[in-house]
N, C-alpha and C. Protein backbone atom coordinates (compact mmCIF):
# COMPACT_ATOMS: atom_id res chain seq x y z
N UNK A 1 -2.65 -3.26 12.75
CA UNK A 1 -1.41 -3.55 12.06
C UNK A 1 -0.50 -2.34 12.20
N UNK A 2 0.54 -2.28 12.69
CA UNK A 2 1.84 -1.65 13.31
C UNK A 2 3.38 -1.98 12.12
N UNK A 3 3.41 -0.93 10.37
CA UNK A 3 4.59 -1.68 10.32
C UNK A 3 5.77 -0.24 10.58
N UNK A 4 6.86 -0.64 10.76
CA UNK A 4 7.79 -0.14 10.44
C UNK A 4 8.53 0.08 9.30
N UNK A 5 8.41 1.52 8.46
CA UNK A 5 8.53 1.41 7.47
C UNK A 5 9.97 1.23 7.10
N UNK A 6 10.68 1.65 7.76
CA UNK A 6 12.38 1.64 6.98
C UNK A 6 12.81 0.20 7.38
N UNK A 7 11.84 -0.67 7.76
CA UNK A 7 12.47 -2.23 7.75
C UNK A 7 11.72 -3.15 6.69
N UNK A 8 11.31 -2.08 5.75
CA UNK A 8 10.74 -2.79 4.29
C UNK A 8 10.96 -2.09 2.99
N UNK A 9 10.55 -2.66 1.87
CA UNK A 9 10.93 -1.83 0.84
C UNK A 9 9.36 -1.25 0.56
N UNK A 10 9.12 -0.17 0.07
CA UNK A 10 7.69 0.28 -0.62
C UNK A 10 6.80 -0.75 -1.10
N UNK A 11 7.49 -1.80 -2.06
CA UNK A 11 6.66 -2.61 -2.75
C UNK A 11 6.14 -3.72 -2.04
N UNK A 12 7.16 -4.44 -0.43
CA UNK A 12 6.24 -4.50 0.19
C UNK A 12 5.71 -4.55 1.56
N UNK A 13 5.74 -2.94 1.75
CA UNK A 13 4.32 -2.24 2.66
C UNK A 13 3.17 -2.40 1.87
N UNK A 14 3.61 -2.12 0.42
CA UNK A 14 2.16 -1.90 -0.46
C UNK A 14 1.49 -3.78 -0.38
N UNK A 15 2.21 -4.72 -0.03
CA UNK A 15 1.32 -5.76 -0.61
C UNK A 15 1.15 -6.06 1.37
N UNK A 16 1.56 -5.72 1.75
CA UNK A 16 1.15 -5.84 3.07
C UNK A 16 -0.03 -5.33 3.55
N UNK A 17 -0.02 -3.98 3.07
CA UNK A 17 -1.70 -3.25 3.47
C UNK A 17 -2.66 -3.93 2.64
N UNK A 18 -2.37 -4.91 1.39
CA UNK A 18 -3.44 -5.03 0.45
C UNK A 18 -3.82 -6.29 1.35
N UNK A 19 -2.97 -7.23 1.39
CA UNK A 19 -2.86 -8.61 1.99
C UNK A 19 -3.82 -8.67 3.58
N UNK A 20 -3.47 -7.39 4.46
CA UNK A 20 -4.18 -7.21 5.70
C UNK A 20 -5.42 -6.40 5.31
N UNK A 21 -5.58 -6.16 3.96
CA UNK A 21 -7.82 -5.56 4.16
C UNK A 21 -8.14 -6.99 3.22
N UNK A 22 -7.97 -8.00 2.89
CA UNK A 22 -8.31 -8.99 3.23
C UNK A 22 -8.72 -9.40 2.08
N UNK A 23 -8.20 -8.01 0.58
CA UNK A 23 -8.99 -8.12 -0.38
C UNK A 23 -7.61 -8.47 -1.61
N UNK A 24 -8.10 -9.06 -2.54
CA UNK A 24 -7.74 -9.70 -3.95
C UNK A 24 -7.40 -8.11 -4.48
N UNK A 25 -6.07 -8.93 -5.02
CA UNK A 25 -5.75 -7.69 -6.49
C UNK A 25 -6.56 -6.45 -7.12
N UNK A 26 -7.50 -7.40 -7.39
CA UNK A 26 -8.44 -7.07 -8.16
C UNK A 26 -9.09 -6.11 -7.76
N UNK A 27 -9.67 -6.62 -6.37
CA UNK A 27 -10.79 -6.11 -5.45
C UNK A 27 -9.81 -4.30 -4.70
N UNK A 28 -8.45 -4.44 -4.64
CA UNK A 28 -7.84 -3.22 -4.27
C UNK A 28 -7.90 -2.55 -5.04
N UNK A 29 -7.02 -2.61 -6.53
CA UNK A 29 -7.62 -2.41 -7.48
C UNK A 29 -8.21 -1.77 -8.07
N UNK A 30 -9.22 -2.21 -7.76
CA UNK A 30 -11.16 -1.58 -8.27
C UNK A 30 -11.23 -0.43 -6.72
N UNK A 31 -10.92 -0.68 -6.14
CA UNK A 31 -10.97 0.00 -4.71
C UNK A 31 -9.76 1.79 -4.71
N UNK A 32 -9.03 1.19 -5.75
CA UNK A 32 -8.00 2.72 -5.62
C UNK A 32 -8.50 3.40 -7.43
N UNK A 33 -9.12 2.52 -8.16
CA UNK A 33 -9.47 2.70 -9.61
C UNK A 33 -8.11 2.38 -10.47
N UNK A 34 -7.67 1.15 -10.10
CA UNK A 34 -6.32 0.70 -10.60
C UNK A 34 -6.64 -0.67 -11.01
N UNK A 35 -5.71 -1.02 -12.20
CA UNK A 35 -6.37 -2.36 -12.49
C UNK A 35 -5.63 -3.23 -11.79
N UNK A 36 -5.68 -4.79 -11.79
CA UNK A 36 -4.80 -5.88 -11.10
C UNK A 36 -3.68 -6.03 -11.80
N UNK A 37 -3.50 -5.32 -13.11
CA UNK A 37 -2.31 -5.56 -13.06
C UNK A 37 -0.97 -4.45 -12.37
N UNK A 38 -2.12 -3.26 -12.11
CA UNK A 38 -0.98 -2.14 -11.94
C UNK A 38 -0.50 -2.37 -10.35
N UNK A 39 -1.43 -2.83 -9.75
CA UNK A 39 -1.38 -3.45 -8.11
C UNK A 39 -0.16 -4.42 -8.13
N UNK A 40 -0.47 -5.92 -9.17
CA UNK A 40 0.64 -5.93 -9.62
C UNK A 40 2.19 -6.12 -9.27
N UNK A 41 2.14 -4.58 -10.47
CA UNK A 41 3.63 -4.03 -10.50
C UNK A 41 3.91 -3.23 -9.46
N UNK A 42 3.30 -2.65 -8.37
CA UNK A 42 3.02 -1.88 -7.26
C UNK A 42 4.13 -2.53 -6.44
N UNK A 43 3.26 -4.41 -6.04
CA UNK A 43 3.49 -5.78 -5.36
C UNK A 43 5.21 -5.68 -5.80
N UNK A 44 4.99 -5.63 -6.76
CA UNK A 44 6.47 -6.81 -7.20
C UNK A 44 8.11 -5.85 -7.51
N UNK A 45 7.25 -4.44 -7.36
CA UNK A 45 8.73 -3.41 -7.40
C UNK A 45 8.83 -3.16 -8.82
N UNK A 46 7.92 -3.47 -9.92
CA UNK A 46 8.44 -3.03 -10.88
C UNK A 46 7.58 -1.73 -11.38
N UNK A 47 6.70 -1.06 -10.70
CA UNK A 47 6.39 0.21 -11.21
C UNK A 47 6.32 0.85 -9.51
N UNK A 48 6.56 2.19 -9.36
CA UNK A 48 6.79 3.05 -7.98
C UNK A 48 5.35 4.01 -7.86
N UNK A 49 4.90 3.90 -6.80
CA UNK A 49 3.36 4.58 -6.85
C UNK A 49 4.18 5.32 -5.77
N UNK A 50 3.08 6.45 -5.68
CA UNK A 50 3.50 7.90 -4.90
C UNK A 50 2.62 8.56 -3.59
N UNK A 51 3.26 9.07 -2.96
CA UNK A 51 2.73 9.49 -1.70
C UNK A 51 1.16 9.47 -2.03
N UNK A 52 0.64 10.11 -2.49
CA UNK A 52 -0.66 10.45 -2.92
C UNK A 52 -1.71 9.40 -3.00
N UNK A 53 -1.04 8.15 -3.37
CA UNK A 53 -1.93 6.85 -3.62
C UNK A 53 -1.73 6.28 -2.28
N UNK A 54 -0.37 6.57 -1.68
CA UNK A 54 -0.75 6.28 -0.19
C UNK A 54 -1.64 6.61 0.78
N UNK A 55 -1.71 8.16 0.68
CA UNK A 55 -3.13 8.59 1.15
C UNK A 55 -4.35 7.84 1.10
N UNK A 56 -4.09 7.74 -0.66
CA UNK A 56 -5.63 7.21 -0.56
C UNK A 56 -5.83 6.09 -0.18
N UNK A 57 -5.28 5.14 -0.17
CA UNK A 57 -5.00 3.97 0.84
C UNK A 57 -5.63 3.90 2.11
N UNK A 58 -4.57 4.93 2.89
CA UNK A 58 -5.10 5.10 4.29
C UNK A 58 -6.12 5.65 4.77
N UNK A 59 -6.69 6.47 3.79
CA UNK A 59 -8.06 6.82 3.68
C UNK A 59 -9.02 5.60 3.60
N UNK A 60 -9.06 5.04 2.62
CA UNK A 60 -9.98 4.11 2.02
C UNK A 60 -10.00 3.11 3.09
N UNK A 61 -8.78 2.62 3.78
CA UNK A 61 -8.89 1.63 4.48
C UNK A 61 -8.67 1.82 6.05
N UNK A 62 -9.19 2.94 6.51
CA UNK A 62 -8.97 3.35 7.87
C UNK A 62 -7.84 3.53 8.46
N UNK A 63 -6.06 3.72 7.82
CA UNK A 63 -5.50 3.23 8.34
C UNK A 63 -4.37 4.89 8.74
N UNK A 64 -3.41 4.84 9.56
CA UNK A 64 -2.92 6.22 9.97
C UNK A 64 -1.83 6.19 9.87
N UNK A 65 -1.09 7.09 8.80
CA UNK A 65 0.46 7.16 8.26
C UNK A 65 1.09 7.93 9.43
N UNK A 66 2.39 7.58 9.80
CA UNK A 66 2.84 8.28 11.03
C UNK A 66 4.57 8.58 10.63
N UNK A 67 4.91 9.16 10.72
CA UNK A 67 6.32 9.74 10.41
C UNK A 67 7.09 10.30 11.85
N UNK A 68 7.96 9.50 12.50
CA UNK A 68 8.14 10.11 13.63
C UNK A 68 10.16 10.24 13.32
N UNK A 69 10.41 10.84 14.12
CA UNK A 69 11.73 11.27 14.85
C UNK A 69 12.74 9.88 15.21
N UNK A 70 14.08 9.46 14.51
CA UNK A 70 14.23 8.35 15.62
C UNK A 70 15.05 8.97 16.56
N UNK A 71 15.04 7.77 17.58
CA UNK A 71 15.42 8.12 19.42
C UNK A 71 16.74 7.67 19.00
């Protein structure tokens, strides 16, 4: 999975990475030590999670944050 981030909003890249590891609210969730509802508000734009939980994200789920230059 390849997204481009400045052609989405935060809230959802965040339900995009949850949606592509294949797992329930719940199951992410329990997976970052967050409950389903804070995933949630994550999803839906009404609470802002921070670089840091992105990490752990891409940690947890194999995945590689890339920040490049545009052409």
């Amino acid at each position: 999975m390849k997204i481009i981030a400045n052609n989405y909003r935060a809230n959802e890249i965040f339900r995009m990475i949850r949606e592509n590891s294949g797992k329930t609210q719940t199951e992410f969730g329990a997976m970052l030590g967050k409950t389903r509802n804070a995933i949630q508000y994550y999803e839906y734009g009404q609470r802002n999670f921070d670089f840091e939980l992105l990490l752990k994200i891409a940690e947890k789920e194999n995945l590689i944050i890339t920040i490049e230059t545009k052409k």
